[in-house]
C-alpha atoms as a PDB file:
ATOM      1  CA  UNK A   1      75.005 133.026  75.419  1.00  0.00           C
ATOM      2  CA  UNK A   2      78.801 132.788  75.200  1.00  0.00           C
ATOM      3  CA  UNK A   3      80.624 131.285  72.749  1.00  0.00           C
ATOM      4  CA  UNK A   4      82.600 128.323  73.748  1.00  0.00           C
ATOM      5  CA  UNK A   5      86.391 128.233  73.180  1.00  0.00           C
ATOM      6  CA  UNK A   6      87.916 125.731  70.466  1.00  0.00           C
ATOM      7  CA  UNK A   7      90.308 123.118  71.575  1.00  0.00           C
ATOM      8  CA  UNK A   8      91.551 121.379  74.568  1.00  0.00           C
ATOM      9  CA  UNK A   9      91.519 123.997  77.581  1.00  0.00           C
ATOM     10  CA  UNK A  10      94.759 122.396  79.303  1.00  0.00           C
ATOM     11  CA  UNK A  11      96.128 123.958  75.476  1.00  0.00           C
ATOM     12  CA  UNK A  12      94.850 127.603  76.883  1.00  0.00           C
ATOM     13  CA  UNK A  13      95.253 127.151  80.420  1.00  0.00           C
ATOM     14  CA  UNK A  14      98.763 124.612  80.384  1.00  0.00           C
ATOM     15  CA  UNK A  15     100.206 124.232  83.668  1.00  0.00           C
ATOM     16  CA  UNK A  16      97.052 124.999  85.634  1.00  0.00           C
ATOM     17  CA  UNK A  17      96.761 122.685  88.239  1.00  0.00           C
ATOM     18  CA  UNK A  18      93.486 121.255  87.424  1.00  0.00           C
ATOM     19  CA  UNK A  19      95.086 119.533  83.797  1.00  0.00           C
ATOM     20  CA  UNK A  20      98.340 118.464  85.592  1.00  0.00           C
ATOM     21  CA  UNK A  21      96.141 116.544  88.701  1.00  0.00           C
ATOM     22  CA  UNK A  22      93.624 115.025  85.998  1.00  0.00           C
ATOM     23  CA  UNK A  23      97.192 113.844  83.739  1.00  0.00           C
ATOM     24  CA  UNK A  24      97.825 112.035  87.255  1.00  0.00           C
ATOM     25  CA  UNK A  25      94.424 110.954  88.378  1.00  0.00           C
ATOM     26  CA  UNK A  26      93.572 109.343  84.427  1.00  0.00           C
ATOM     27  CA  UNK A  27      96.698 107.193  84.377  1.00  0.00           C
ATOM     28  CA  UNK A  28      96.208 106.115  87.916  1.00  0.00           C
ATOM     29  CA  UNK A  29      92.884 104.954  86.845  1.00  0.00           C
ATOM     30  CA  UNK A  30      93.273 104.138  83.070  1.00  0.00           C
ATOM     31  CA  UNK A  31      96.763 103.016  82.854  1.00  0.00           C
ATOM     32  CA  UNK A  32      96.340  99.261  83.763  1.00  0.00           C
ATOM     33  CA  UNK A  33      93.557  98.878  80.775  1.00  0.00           C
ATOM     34  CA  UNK A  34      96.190 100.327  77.933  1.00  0.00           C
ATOM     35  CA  UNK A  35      98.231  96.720  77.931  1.00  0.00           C
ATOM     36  CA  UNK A  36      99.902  97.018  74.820  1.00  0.00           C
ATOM     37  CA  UNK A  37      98.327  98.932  71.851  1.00  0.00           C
ATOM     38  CA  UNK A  38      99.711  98.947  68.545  1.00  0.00           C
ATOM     39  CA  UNK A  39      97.414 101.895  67.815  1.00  0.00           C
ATOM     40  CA  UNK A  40      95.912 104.308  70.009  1.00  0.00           C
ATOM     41  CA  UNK A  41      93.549 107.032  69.416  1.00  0.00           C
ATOM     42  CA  UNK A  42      92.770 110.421  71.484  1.00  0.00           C
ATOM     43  CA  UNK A  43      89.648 112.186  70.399  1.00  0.00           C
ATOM     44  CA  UNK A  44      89.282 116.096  71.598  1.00  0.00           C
ATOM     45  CA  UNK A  45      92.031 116.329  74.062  1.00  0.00           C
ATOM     46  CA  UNK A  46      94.676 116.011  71.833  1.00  0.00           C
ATOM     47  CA  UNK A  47      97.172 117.544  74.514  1.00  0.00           C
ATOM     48  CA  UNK A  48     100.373 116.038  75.396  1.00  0.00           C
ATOM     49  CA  UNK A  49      99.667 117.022  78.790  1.00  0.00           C
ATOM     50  CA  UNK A  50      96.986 114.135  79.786  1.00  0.00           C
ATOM     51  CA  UNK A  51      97.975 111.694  77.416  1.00  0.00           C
ATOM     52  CA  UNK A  52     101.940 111.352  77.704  1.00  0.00           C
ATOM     53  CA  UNK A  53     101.453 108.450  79.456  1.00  0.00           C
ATOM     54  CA  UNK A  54      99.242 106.557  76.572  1.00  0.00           C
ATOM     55  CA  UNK A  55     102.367 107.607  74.127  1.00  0.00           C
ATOM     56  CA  UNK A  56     103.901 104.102  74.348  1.00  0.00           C
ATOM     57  CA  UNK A  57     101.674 102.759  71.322  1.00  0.00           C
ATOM     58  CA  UNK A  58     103.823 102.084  68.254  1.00  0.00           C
ATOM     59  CA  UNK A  59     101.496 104.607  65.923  1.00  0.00           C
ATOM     60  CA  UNK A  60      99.750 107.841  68.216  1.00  0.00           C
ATOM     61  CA  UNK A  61      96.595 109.191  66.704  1.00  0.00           C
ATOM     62  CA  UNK A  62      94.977 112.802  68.209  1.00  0.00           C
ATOM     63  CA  UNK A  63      92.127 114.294  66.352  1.00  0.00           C
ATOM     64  CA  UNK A  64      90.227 117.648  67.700  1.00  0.00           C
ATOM     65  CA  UNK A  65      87.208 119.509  65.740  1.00  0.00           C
ATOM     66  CA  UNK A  66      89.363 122.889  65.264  1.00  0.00           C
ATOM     67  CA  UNK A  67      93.149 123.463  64.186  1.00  0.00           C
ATOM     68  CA  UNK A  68      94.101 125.243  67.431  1.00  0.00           C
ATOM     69  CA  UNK A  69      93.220 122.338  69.452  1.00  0.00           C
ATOM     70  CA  UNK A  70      96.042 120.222  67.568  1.00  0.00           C
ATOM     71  CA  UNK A  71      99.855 121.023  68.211  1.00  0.00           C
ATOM     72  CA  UNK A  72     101.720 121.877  64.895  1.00  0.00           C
ATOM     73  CA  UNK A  73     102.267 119.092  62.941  1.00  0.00           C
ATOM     74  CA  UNK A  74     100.265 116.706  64.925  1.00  0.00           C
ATOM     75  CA  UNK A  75      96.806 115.338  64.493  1.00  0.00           C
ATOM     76  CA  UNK A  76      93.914 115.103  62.230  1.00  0.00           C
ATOM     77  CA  UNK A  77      90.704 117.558  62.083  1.00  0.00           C
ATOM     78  CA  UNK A  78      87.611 115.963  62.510  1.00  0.00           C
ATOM     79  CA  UNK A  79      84.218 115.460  64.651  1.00  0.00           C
ATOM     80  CA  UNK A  80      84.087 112.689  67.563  1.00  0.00           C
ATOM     81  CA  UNK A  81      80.679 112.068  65.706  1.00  0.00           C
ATOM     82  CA  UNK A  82      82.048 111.387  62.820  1.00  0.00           C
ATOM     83  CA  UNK A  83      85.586 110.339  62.716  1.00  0.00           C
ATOM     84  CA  UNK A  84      87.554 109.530  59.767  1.00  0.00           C
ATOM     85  CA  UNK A  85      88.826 106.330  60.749  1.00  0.00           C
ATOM     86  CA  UNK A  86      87.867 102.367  59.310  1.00  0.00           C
ATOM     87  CA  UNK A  87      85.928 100.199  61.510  1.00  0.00           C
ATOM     88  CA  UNK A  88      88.078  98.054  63.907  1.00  0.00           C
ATOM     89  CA  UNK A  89      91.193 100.742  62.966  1.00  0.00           C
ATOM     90  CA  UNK A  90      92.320 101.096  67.102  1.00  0.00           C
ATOM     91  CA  UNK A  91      93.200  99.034  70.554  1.00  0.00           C
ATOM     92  CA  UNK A  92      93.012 102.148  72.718  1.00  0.00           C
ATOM     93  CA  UNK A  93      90.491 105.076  72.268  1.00  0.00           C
ATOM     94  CA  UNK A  94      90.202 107.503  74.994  1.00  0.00           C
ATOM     95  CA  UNK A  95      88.129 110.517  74.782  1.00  0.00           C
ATOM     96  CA  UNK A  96      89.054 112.726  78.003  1.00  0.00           C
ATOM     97  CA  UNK A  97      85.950 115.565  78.431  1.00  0.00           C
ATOM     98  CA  UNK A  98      84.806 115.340  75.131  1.00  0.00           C
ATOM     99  CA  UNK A  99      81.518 113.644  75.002  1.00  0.00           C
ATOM    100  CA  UNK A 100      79.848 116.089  76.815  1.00  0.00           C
ATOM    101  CA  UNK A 101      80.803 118.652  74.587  1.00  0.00           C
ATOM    102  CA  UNK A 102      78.413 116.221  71.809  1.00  0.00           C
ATOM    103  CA  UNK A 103      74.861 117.182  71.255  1.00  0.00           C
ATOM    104  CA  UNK A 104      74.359 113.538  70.325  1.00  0.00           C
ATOM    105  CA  UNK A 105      76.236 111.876  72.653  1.00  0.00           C
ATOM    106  CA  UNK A 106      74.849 108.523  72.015  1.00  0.00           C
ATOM    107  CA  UNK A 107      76.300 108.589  68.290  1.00  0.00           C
ATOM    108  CA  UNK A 108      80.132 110.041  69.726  1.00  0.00           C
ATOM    109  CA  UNK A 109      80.484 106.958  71.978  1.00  0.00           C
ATOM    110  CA  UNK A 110      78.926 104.589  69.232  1.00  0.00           C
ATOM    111  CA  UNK A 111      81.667 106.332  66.826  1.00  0.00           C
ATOM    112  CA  UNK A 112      84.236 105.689  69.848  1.00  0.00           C
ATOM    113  CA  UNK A 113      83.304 101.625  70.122  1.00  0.00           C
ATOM    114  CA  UNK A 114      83.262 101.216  66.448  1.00  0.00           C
ATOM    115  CA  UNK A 115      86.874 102.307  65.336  1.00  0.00           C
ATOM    116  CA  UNK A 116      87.951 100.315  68.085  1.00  0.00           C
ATOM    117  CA  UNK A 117      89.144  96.334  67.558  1.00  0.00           C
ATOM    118  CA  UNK A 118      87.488  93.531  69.179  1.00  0.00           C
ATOM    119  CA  UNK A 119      88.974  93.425  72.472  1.00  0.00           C
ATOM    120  CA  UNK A 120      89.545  97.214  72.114  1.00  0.00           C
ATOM    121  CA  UNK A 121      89.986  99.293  75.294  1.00  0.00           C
ATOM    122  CA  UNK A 122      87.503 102.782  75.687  1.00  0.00           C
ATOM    123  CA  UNK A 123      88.552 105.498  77.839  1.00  0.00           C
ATOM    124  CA  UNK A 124      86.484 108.428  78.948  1.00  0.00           C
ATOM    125  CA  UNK A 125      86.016 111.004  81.356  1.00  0.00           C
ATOM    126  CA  UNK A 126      83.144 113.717  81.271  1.00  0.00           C
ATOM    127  CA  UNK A 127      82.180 115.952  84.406  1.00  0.00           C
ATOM    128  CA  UNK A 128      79.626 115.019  87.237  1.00  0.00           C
ATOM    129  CA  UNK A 129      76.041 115.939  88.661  1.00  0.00           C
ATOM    130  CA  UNK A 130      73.800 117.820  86.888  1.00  0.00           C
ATOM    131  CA  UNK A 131      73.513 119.775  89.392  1.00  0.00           C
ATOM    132  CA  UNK A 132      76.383 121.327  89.247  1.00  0.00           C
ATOM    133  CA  UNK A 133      75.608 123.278  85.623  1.00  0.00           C
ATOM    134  CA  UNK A 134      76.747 126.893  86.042  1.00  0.00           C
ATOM    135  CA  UNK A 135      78.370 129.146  83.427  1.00  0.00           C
ATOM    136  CA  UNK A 136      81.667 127.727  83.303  1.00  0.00           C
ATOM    137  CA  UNK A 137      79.476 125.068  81.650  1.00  0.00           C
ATOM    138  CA  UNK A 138      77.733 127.054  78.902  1.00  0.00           C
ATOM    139  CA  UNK A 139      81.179 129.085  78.463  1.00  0.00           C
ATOM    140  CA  UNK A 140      82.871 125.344  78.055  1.00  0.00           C
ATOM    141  CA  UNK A 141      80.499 124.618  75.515  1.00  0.00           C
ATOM    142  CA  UNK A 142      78.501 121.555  77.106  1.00  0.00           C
ATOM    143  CA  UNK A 143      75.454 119.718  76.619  1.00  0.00           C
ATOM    144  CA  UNK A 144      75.302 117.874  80.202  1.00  0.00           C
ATOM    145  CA  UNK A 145      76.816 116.826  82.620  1.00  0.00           C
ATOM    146  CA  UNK A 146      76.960 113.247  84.136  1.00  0.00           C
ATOM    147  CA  UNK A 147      76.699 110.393  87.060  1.00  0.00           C
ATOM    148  CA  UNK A 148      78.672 107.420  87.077  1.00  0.00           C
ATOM    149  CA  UNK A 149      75.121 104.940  86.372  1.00  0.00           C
ATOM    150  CA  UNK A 150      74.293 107.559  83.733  1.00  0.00           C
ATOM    151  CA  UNK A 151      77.318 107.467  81.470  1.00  0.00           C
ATOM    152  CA  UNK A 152      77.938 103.648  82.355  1.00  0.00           C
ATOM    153  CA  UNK A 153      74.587 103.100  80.523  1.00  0.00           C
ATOM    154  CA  UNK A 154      75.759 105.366  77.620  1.00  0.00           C
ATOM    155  CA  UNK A 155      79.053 102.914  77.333  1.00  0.00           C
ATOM    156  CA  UNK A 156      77.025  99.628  78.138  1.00  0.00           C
ATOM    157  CA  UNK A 157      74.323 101.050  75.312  1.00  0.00           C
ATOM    158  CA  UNK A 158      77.112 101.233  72.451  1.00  0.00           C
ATOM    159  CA  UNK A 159      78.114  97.665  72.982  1.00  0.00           C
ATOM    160  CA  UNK A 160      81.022  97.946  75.682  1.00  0.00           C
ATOM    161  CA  UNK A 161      81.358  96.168  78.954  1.00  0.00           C
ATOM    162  CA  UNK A 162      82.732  98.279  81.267  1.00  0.00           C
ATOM    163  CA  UNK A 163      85.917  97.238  82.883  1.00  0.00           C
ATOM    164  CA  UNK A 164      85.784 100.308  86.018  1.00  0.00           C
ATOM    165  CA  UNK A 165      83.715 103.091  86.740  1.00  0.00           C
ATOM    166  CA  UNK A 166      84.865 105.855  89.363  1.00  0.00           C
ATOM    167  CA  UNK A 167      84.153 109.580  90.686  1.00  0.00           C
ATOM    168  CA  UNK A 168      87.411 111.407  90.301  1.00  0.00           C
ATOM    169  CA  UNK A 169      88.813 114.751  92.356  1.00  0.00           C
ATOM    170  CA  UNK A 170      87.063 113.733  95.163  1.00  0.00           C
ATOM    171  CA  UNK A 171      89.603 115.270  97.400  1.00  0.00           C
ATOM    172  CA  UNK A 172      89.090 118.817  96.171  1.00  0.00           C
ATOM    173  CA  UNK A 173      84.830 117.844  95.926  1.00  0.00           C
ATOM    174  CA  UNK A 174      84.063 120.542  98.878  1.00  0.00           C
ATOM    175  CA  UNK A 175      86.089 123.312  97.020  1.00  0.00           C
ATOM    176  CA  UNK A 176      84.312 122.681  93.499  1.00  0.00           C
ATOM    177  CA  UNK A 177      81.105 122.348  95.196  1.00  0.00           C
ATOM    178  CA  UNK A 178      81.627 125.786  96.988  1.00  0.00           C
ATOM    179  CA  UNK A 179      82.633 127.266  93.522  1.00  0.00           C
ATOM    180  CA  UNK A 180      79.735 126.053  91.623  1.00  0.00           C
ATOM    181  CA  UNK A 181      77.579 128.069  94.315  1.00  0.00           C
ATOM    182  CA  UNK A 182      79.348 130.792  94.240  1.00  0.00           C
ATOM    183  CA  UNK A 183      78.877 130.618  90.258  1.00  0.00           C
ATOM    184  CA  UNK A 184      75.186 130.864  90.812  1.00  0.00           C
ATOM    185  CA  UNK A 185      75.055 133.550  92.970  1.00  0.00           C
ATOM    186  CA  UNK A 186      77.461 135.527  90.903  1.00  0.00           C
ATOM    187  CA  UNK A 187      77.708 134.383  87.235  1.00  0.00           C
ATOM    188  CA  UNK A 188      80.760 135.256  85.325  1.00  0.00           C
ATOM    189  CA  UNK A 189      81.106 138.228  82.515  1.00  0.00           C
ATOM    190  CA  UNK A 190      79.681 137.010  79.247  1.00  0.00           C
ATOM    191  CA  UNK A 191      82.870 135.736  77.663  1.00  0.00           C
ATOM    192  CA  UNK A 192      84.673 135.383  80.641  1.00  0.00           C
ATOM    193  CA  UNK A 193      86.235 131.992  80.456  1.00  0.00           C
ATOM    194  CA  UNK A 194      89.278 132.993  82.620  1.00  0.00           C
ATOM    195  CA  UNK A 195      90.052 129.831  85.372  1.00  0.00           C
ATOM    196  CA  UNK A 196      90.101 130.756  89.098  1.00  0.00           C
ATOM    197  CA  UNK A 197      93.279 132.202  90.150  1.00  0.00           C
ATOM    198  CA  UNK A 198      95.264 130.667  92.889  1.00  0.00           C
ATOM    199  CA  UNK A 199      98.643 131.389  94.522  1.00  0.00           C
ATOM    200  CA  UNK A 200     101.924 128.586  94.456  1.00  0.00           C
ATOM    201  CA  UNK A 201     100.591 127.742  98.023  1.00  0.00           C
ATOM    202  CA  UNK A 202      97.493 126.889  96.885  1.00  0.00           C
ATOM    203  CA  UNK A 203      98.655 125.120  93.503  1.00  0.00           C
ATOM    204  CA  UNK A 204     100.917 123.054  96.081  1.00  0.00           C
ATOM    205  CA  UNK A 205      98.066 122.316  98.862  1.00  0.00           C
ATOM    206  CA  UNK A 206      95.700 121.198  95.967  1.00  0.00           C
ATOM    207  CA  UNK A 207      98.142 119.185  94.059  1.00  0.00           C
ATOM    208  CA  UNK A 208      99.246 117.494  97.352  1.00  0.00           C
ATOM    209  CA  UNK A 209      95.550 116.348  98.070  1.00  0.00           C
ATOM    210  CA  UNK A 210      95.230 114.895  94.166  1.00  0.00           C
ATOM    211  CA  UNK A 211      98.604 112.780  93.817  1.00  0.00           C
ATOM    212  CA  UNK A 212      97.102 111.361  97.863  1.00  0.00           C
ATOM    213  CA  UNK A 213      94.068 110.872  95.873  1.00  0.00           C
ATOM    214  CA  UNK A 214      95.723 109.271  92.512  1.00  0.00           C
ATOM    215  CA  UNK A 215      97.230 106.610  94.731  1.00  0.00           C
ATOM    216  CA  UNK A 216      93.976 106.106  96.360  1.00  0.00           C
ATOM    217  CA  UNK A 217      92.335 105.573  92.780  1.00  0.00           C
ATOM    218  CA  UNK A 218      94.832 102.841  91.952  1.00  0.00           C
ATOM    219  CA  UNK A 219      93.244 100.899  94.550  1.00  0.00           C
ATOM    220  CA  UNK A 220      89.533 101.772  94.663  1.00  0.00           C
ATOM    221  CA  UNK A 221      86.767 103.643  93.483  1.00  0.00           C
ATOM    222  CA  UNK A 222      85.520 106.932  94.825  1.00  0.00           C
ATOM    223  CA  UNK A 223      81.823 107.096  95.362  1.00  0.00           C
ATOM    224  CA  UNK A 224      82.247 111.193  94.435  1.00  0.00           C
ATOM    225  CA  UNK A 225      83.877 113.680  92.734  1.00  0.00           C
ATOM    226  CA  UNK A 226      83.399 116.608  90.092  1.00  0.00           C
ATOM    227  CA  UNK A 227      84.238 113.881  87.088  1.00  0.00           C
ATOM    228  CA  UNK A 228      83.584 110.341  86.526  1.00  0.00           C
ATOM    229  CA  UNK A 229      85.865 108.104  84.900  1.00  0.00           C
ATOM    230  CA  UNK A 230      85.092 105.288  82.629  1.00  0.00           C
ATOM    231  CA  UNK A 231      87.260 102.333  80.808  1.00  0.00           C
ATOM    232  CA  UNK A 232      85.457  99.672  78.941  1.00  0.00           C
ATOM    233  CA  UNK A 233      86.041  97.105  76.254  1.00  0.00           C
ATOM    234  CA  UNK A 234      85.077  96.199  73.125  1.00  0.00           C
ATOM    235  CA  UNK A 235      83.579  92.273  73.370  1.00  0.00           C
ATOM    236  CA  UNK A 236      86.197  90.564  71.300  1.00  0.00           C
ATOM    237  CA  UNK A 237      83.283  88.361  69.669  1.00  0.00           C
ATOM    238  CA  UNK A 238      82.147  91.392  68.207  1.00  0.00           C
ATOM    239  CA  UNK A 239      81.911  91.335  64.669  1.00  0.00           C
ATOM    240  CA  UNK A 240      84.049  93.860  62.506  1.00  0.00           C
END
């Protein structure tokens, strides 16, 4: 088995396509459930990429488990399972492909509701189907992968009522799906965690389909995709 890569992959990979139509397809979706946070918190990602558009908050927090994952200067060290923040410490929390990268993923979104203030926004994203485990997984370093019911039970079974639930690059579904075959047939090198090459023409034909998609998303949800997106809320009767 491979040995997964530390930090955010949009930190090894920035400017691939993939990170820059997932920066547009999470605020489409997650956006309109930031309001106005005194305090938000990013767990894993840690990238300026995804989350410039959450950088409004007065204070910015971004924690990853390992150093390179952090830009200099910026961030804390520390474990999604275990994060070194007080109770009630956060409005926004948003954890973008991170919890399935938890071998207790139960505890990491538990950890995620309970820095969080009453009234507290949670925002996730993990990747979809089961099904559609190949090495890219293993060399990623995941546990699972997810539907939309199964990680809207996780949320709902840490406290949080979810506010939205959608698939995500549902546009580009047919090409992922063809890839993930492909992986099974052929499996990468051991190590090999290189992304699939494509040319400007491609970059521009697949970034084309995910902004048509983004503006979809502001409107509805998708009933497929290769990720799911989540934003809940922290009851505000809950007690800190």
């Amino acid at each position: 088995m491979s040995v997964a890569q530390p930090g955010s992959s949009s930190l090894r990979h920035e400017g691939y396509w993939w990170h820059r139509a997932r920066t547009d397809l999470l605020a489409s979706v997650m956006a309109p459930h930031l309001a106005a946070p005194a305090r938000t918190l990013d767990v894993g990602s840690a990238d300026a990429p995804s989350v410039g558009w959450m950088r409004g908050a007065r204070q910015h927090v971004a924690l990853d488990l390992f150093p390179d994952g952090l830009r200099p200067g910026e961030g804390v060290v520390g474990s999604a399972t275990e994060l070194p923040f007080g109770d009630a410490t956060f409005d926004v929390v948003s954890a973008f492909d991170v919890v399935e990268h938890c071998a207790d993923d139960e505890r990491a979104v538990a950890e995620l509701g309970r820095v969080l203030v009453p009234g507290g926004r949670m925002l996730l994203s993990v990747p979809a189907y089961q099904w559609a485990w190949s090495d890219h997984d293993v060399q990623a370093g995941h546990h699972r992968r997810y539907t939309r019911s199964g990680i809207v039970a996780l949320v709902e079974c840490a406290g949080m009522q979810v506010l939205r639930s959608t698939y995500a690059f549902g546009g580009v579904f047919p090409l992922f799906a063809a890839e993930r075959l492909r992986r099974r047939i052929r499996p990468a090198a051991t190590g090999d965690s290189r992304l699939p090459e494509v040319s400007p023409r491609v970059d521009r034909a697949l970034m084309g389909v995910c902004r048509a998609e983004a503006r979809l998303l502001r409107r509805r949800d998708l009933p497929f995709g290769s990720s799911v997106f989540v934003a809940a809320v922290r009851p505000p009767s809950d007690a800190t």
